[in-house]
Every structure is written in structure tokens, then in C-alpha cells.
Protein backbone atom coordinates (compact mmCIF):
# COMPACT_ATOMS: atom_id res chain seq x y z
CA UNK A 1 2.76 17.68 42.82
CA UNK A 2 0.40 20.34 41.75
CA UNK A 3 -3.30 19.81 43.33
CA UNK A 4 -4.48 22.16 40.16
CA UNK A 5 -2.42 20.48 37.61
CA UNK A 6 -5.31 20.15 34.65
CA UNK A 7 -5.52 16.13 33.91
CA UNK A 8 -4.50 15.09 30.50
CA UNK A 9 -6.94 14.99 27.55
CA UNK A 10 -7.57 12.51 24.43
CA UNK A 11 -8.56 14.29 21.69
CA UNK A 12 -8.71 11.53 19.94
CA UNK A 13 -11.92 9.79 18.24
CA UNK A 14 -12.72 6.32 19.90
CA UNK A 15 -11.51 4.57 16.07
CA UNK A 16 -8.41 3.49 14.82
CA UNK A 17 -6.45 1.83 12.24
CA UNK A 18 -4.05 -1.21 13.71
CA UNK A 19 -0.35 -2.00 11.80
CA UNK A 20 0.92 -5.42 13.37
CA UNK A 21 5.22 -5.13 12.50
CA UNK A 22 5.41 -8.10 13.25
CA UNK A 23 3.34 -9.23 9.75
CA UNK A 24 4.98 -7.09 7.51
CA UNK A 25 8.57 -8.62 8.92
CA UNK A 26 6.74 -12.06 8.11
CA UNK A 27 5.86 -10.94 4.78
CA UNK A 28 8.85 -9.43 3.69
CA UNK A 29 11.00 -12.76 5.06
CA UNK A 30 8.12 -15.15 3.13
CA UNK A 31 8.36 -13.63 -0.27
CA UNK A 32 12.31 -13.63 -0.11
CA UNK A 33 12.01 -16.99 -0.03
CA UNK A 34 10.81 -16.73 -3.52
CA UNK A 35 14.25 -14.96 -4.69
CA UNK A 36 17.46 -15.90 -4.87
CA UNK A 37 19.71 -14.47 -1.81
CA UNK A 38 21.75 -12.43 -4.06
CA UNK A 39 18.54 -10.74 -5.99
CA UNK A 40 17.71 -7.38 -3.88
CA UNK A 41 14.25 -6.40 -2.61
CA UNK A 42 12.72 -3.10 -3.01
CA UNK A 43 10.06 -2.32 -0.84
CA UNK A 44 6.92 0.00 -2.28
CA UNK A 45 5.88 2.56 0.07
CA UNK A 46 4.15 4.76 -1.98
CA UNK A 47 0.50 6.12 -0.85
CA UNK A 48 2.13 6.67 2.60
CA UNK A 49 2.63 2.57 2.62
CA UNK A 50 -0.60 2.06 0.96
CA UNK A 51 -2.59 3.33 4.47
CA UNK A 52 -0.12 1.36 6.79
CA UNK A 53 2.40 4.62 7.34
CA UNK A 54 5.66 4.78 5.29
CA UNK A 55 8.12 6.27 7.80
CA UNK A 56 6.58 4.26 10.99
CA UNK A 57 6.81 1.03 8.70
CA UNK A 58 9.88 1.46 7.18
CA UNK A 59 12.41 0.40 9.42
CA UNK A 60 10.83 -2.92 9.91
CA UNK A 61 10.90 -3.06 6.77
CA UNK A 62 14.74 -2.81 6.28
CA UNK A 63 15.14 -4.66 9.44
CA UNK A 64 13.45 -7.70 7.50
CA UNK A 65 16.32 -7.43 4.18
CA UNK A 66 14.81 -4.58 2.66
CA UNK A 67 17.70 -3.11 0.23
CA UNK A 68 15.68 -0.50 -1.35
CA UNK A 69 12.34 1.72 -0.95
CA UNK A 70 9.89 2.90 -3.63
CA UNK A 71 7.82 6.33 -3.70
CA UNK A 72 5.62 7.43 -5.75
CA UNK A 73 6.94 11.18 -5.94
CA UNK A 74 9.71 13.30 -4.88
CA UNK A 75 7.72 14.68 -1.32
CA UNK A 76 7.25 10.91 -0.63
CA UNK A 77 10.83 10.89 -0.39
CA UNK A 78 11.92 13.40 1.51
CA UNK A 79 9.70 12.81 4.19
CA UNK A 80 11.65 9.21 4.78
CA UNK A 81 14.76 11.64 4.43
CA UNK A 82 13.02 13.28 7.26
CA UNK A 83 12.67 10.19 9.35
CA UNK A 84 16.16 9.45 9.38
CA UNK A 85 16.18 7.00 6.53
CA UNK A 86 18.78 6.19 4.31
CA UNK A 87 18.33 4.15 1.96
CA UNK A 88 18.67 4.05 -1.58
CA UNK A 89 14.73 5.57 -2.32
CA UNK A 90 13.71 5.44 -5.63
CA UNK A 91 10.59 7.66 -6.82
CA UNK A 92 8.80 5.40 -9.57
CA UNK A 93 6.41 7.74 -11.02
CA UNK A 94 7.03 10.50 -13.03
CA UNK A 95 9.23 13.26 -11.29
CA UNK A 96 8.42 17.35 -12.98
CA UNK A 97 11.60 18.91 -13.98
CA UNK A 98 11.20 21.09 -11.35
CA UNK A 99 11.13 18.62 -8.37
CA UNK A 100 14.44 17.14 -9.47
CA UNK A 101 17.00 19.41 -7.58
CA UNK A 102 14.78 18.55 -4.56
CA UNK A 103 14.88 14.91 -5.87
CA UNK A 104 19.24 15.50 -6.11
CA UNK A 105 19.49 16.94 -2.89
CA UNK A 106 17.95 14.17 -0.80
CA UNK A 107 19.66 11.68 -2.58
CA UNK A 108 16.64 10.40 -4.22
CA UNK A 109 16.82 8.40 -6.99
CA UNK A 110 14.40 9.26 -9.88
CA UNK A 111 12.75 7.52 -13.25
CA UNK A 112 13.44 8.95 -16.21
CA UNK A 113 12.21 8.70 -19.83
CA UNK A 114 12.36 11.72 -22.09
CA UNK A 115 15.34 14.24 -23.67
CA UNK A 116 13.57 16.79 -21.29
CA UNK A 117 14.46 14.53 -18.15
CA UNK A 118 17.92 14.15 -19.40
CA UNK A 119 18.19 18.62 -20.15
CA UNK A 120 16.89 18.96 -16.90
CA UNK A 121 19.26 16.43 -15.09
CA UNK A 122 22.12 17.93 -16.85
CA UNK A 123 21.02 21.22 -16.03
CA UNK A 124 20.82 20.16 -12.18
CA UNK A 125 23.86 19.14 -12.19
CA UNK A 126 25.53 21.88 -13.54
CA UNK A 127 23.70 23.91 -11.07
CA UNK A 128 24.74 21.70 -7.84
CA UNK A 129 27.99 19.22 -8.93
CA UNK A 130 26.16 16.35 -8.27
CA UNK A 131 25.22 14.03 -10.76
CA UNK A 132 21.46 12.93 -10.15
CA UNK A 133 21.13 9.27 -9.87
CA UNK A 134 18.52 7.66 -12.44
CA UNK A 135 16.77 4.53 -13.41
CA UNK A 136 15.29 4.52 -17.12
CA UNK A 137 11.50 3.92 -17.39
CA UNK A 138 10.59 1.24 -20.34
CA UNK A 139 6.99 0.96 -21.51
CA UNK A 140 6.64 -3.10 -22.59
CA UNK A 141 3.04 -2.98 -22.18
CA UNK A 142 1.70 -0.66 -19.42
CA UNK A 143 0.89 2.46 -21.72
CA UNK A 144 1.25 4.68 -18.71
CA UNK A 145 4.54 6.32 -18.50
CA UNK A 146 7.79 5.58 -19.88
CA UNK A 147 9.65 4.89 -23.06
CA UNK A 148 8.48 2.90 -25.31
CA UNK A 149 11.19 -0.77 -26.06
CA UNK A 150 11.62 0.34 -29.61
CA UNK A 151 12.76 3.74 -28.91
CA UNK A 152 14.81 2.59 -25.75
CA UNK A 153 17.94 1.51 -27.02
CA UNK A 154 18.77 4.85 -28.68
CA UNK A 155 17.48 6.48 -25.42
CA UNK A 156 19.96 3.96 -23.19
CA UNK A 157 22.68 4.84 -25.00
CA UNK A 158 22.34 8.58 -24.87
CA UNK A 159 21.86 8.19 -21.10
CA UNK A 160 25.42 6.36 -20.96
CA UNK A 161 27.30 8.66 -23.16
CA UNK A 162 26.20 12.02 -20.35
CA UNK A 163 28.51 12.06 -17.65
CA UNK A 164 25.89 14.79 -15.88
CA UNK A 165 24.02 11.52 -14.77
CA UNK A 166 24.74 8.31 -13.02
CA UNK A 167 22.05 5.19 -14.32
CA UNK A 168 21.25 3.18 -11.46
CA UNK A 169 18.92 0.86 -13.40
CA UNK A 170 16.56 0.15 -15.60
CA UNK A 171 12.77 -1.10 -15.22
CA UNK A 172 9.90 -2.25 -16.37
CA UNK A 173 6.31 -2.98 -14.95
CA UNK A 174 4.16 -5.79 -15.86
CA UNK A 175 0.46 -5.04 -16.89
CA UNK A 176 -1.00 -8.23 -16.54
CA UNK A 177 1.02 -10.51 -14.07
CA UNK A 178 -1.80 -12.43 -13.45
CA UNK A 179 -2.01 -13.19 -17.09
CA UNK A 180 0.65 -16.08 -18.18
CA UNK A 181 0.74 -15.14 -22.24
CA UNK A 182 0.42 -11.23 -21.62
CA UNK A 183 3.34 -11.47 -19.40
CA UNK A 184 5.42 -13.43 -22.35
CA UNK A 185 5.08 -10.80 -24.22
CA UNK A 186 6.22 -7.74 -21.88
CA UNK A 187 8.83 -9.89 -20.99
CA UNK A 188 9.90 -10.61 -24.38
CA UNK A 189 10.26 -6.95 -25.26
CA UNK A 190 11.85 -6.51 -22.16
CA UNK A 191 14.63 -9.05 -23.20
CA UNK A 192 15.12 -7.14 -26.09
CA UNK A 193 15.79 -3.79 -24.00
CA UNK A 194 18.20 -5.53 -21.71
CA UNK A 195 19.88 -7.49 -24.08
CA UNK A 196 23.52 -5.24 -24.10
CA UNK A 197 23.42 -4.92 -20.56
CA UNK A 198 24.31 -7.73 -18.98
CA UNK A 199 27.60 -6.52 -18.33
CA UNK A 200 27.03 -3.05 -16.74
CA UNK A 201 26.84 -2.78 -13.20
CA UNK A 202 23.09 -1.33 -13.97
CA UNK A 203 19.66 -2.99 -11.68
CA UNK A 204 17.36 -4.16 -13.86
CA UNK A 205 14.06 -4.71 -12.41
CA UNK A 206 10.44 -5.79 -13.52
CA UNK A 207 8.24 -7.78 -11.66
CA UNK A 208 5.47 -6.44 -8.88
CA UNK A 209 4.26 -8.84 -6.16
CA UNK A 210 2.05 -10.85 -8.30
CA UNK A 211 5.30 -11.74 -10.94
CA UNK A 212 7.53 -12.58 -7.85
CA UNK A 213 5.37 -15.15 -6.89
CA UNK A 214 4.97 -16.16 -10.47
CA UNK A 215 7.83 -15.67 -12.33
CA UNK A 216 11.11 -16.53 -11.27
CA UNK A 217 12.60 -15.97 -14.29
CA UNK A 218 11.94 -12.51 -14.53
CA UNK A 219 13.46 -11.65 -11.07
CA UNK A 220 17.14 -10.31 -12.50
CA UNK A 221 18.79 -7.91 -10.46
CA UNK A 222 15.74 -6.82 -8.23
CA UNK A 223 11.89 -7.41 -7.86
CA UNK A 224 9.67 -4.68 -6.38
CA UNK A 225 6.60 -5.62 -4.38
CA UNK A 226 3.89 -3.95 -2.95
CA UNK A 227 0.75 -4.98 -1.63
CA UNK A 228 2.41 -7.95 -0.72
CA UNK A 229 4.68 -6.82 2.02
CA UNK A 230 0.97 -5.84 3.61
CA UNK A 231 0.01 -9.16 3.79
CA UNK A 232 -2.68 -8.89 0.76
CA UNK A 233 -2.56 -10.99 -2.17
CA UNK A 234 -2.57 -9.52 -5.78
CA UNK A 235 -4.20 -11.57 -8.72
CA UNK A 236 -2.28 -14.43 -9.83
CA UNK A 237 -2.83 -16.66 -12.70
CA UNK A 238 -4.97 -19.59 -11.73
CA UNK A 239 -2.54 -22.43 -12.62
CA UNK A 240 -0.35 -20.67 -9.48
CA UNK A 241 -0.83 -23.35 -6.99
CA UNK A 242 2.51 -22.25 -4.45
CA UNK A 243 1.30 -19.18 -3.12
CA UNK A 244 3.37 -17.43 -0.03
CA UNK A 245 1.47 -17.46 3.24
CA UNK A 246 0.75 -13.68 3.83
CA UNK A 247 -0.60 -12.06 7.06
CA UNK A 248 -2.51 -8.66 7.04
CA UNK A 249 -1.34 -6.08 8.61
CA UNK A 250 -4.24 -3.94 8.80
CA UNK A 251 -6.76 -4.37 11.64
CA UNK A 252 -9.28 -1.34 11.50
CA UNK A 253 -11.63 -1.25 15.13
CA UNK A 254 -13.84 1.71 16.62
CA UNK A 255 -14.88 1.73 19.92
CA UNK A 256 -18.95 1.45 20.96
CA UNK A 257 -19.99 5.25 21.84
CA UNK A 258 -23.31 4.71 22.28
CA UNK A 259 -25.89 1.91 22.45
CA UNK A 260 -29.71 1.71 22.20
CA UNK A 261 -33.04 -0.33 21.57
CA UNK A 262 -35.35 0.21 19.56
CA UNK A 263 -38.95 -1.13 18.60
CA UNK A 264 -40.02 -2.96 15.50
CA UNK A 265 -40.68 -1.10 11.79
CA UNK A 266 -37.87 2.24 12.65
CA UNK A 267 -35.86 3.10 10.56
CA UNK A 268 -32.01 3.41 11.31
CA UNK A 269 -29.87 5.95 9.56
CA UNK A 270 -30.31 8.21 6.42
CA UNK A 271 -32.87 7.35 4.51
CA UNK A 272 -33.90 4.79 6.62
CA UNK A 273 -32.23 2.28 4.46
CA UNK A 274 -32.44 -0.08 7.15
CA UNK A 275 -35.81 -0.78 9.00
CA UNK A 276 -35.63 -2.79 12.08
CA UNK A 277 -37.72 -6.61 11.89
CA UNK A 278 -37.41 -7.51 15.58
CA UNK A 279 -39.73 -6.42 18.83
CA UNK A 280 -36.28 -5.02 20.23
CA UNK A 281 -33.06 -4.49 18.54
CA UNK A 282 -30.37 -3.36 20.24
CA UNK A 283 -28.22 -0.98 18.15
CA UNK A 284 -24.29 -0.29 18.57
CA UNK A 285 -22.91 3.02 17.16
CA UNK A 286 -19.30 3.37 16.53
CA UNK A 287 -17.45 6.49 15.08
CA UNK A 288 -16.20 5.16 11.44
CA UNK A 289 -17.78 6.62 8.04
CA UNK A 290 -16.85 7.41 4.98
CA UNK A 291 -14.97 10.48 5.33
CA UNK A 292 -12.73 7.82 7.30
CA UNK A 293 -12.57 5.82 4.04
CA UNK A 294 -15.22 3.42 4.58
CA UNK A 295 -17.17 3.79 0.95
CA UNK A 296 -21.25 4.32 1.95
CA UNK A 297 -22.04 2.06 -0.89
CA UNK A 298 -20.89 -0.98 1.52
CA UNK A 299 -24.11 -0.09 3.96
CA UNK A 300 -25.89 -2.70 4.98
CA UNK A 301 -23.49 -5.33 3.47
CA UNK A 302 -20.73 -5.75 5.70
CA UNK A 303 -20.06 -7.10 9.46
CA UNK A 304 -17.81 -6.39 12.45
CA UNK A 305 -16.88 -8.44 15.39
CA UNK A 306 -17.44 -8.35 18.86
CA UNK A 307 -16.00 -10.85 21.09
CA UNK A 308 -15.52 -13.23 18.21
CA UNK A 309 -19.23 -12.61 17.14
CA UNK A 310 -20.14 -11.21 13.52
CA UNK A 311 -22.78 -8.66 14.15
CA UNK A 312 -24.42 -6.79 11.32
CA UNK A 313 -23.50 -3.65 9.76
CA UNK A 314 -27.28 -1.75 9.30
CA UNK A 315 -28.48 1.81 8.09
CA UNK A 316 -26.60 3.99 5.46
CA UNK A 317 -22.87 4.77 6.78
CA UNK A 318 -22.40 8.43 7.34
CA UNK A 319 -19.69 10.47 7.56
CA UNK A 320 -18.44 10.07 10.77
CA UNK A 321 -20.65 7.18 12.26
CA UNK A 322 -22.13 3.73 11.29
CA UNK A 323 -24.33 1.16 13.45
CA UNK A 324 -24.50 -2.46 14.04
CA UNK A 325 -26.98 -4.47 15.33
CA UNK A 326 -25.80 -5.72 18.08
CA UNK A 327 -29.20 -8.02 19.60
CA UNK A 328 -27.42 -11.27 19.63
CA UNK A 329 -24.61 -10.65 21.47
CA UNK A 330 -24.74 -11.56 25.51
CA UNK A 331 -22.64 -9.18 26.88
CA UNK A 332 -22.32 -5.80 25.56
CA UNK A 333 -21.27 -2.07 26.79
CA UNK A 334 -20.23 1.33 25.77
CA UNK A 335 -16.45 0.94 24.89
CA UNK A 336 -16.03 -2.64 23.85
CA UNK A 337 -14.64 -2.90 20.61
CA UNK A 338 -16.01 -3.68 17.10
CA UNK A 339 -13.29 -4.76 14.51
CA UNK A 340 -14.36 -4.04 10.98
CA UNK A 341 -11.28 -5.57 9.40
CA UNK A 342 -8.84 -7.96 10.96
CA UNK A 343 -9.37 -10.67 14.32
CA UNK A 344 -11.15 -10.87 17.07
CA UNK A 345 -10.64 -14.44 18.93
CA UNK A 346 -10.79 -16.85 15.93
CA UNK A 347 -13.05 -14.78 13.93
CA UNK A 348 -11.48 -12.87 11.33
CA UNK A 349 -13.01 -10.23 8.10
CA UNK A 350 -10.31 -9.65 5.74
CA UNK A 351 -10.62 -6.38 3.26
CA UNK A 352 -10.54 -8.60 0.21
CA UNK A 353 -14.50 -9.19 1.10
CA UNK A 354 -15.03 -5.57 1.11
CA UNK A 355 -13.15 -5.33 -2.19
CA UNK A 356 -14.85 -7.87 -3.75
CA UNK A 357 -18.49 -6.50 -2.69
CA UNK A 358 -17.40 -3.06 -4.46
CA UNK A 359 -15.87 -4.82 -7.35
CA UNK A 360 -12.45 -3.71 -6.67
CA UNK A 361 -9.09 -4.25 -5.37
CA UNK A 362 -8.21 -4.32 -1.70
CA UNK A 363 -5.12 -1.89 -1.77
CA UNK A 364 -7.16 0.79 -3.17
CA UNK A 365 -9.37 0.56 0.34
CA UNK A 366 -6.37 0.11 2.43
CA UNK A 367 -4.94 3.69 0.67
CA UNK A 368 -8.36 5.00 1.43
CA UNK A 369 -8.44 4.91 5.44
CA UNK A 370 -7.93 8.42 5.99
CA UNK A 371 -5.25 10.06 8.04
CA UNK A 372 -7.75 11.14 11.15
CA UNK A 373 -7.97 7.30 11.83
CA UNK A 374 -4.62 7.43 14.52
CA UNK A 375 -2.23 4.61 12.89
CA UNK A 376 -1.62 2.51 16.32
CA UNK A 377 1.23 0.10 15.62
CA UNK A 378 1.96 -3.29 17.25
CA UNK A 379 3.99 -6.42 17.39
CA UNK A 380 2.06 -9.63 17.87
């Protein structure tokens, strides 16, 4: 071997984002038990598996009885294509005319809910000789996209009488899982769409994560979950008492880069935010901020772990860097580990605290961990 061979180089910040497999397979087998063996499972991977990596995740995911994945757009698709998948992918958002020969040529499934979808299918297919395979949109209560139940019978039947297309299914999306009466009601109108159908070989589909837990009844053909599979738990009505037993399978740490004490009364961070109480406190600085997807508005309010220690969070998060304080713990050195969200030995911080400081959900912070955190995936 070479004596001048150059060593190899990290490039890579000392931060990271953590995906156990071995949760999401527990997940996925957990909320089958909810369903009947013969109802089929479609997996939501949308948002680049809401921050947990779509293609990296995926075939866990079908390894687990995964019959079918959900995207958000036609690109979402094709880059599972990419990764050798293939599935039956179905893009659940709205796909522009113009995407759809992209959409046909991947074999991705697409929603559809206008006579313009329909043209443009029609005029795909006369363009390739393949018929584009659909699944009809119904708006029971969302008021986002999709047809609305009066209008959709008319609309179903045109969609069966053009042989340019082949219906896969048809679906619905529930507004208000977490809300008992609200969910009557969408599933009422829902009834009314479906009513003729019940002897086509066509998936009909309606309930998220929160109305497979909740509604059995309204499983049909095929549920669709999401954050679920991720080992978070979406709201559920309160008189809900069998809930699945989910595990997270996020874990976001960052490595110490630099440590230091400080006197009493300095400030720490932007706007010195933070001003330090204590004749010495020892300060930890890791390389996570909110360009990473940590919002600054949680400064100050959150904690990390260190050997199974909470240690505070202090100063105003910056872009690339936030500190702890770090005073109370024993033993500590450049390079050990701080875990923001997930375990450290018997300690745990789950995201829903986060979420619930900010007045939000916890999948919208998952999808907001940015892509220059380096997605490290285990099986533990």
C-alpha cells in the first residue's frame, strides 16, 4: 500500500437524524392488527416519509405487509421508481395535466377529479397506448381538493363509460377523525358515493391513521396511514381508550464540538436571551439550528440528554448551532452525544413535547429536519 495515499475525510457535520427499521416494521405489524387480513394497507410516504426517507424506508415497509405506497406528487414517485420499487404508488394530491405522461410512464397511479383530468388522461393515452390508471378524488368534508359527493356520481359514471382510463379506486379523506359526529357525517356522504359500487372490482378507501384506530367500520377495501407507521400518534377522539402501542422512529442527536465555562451574569447566544445564574456554568455546543429544522422559537424551552441526564437547552438557537448547559453532568467531553429527540438509557424526549410547546403537530417538525442532517438508519 501507498505510504502517500491521502486518508479519508468526513465531510460531514457532527449531527444527525436516526431512523430505527426496526419501529416502523413494529408499527406497520401493530396497526394491521386493527384491520381485517383481507383489507390492504397503503403506506404514506409523502414529504420524503415525513423526514424519515421514502426510498431508504420503503422496503421495510413492504417487508412488514405493505400493499401499496402514497406520494404526494408525481416526482415523489418516480424517485421510488428510481429505487427499484414496484409497487402499486399512488400520488394523492393533485397531479397538473402536464405531469401525467410522466405519471403513465412510471406506472404511477394518479387522483383525479375534473373533465380536464379525464381530456388529459384520454389525451395521454392516445399519445402512448396505455391507459393511465386512476383513483377518483371525493370531497365529503375536507374542502381541499376533489369532487364534491353530489356531483360524484355523474362524474363516476363518466369515468366508467372511457375506455382511455382504468379506475383503480375511489377515496375519500376524513377532516376530523378525531371528531366522532364530524366523522358521521363524511362518512355518511361517503356511503352515498359508494353505494353502486359494491360490485366493481374498484378500492375504496377513506380513513388516515387516526380513523384506523377509530373506525373499523370505515376500513372497506383499504385504509391509508401516515404518521402512524412513524411511530407518532395523531388526535383521536377522547372516548378512544384501545390505542396501538407505537414506537418512534426518529431519534435526532449532535455531537458536543465544543465546551466551555463561563462566570456568572454573561450572556449566551443572540441577544443574550439567556444570562447565566451560577459562579461557573459549563456550556455544551452542538451543531443543530434552525436551518436544520429546529424552529428558534423553542430556545430556551427544550432539553437534550446526555448519558440519561436532561440538561438544558439555553441562549437563542441559531442557524447552525445551539448550547446546553451542561454543569450538572459528572462526566463530560468533546464528542459525547446529546439526543434532542428520542433515548438515551431510560430517558427519553419525544417530538410531541416540542409540538405541543409550538402549538402544533409533531409530523409537521418531523417533515421539517432538513436534508443536511445525514439520515443514519438502524435496526434495534
Amino acid at each position: 500500500m501507498s505510504q502517500h495515499r491521502k486518508p479519508i475525510v468526513q465531510t460531514r457535520r457532527d449531527a444527525w437524524v436516526e431512523i430505527n427499521l426496526a419501529h416502523l416494521e413494529h408499527n406497520i405489524k401493530t396497526l394491521k392488527t386493527f384491520t381485517s387480513p383481507d383489507t390492504k394497507f397503503l403506506a404514506v410516504v409523502k414529504a420524503d416519509g415525513y423526514g424519515h426517507g421514502s426510498t431508504m424506508t420503503a422496503p421495510t415497509l413492504l417487508a412488514s405487509g405493505v400493499d401499496m405506497l402514497g406520494v404526494a406528487s408525481v416526482d415523489e414517485g418516480i424517485q421510488l421508481r428510481q429505487a427499484g420499487i414496484t409497487v402499486p404508488i399512488l400520488v394523492l394530491g393533485s397531479t397538473p395535466e402536464w405531469a401525467i405522461t410522466s405519471a403513465i410512464e412510471n406506472d404511477i397511479q394518479i387522483s383525479v377529479f375534473t373533465d380536464s383530468h379525464i381530456d388529459a388522461c384520454i389525451d395521454t393515452f392516445n399519445r402512448l397506448n396505455k391507459k393511465p390508471q386512476i383513483h377518483i378524488k371525493v370531497d365529503t368534508g375536507m374542502n381541499r381538493i376533489g369532487i364534491f359527493e353530489k356531483e360524484a356520481s355523474v362524474f363516476i359514471n363518466k369515468v366508467l363509460n372511457t375506455k382511455e382510463v382504468e379506475l383503480k379506486g375511489i377515496f375519500s379523506h376524513l377532516a376530523c377523525a378525531e371528531d366522532f359526529d364530524k366523522s358521521e357525517i363524511q362518512k355518511q356522504k361517503w356511503q352515498n358515493t359508494i353505494k353502486d359500487l359494491n360490485n366493481k372490482e374498484i378500492l375504496k378507501h377513506f380513513v388516515n391513521t387516526a380513523g384506523l384506530i377509530s373506525y373499523k367500520e370505515m376500513h372497506y377495501d383499504m385504509v391509508r396511514a401516515g404518521i402512524g407507521i412513524y411511530g407518532l400518534m395523531p388526535d383521536l377522539d377522547s372516548h378512544i381508550t384501545n390505542k396501538p402501542d407505537l414506537k418512534p422512529a426518529m431519534s435526532l442527536k449532535g455531537r458536543i464540538i465544543f465546551l466551555k465555562e463561563t462566570e456568572k451574569e454573561n450572556g449566551v447566544s443572540y441577544g443574550h436571551s439567556f444570562v447565566t445564574k451560577n459562579e461557573v456554568t459549563k456550556i455544551a455546543t452542538i451543531p443543530v439550528g434552525y436551518a436544520d429544522g429546529v424552529p428558534r422559537s423553542l430556545s430556551n424551552r427544550i432539553y437534550g440528554l446526555i448519558n440519561g441526564q436532561k440538561v438544558k437547552q439555553i441562549g437563542n438557537i441559531t442557524m447552525d448551532q445551539m448550547m446546553f448547559d451542561v454543569s450538572n453532568v459528572n462526566i463530560v467531553e468533546t464528542g459525547d452525544i446529546i439526543t434532542l429527540i428520542g433515548y438515551d438509557e431510560g430517558e427519553s424526549i419525544h417530538i410531541d413535547e416540542w409540538a405541543n410547546l409550538l402549538g402544533t403537530i409533531n409530523y409537521e417538525l418531523t417533515c421539517q429536519l432538513k436534508v443536511r442532517l445525514p439520515r443514519v438508519y438502524t435496526r434495534d
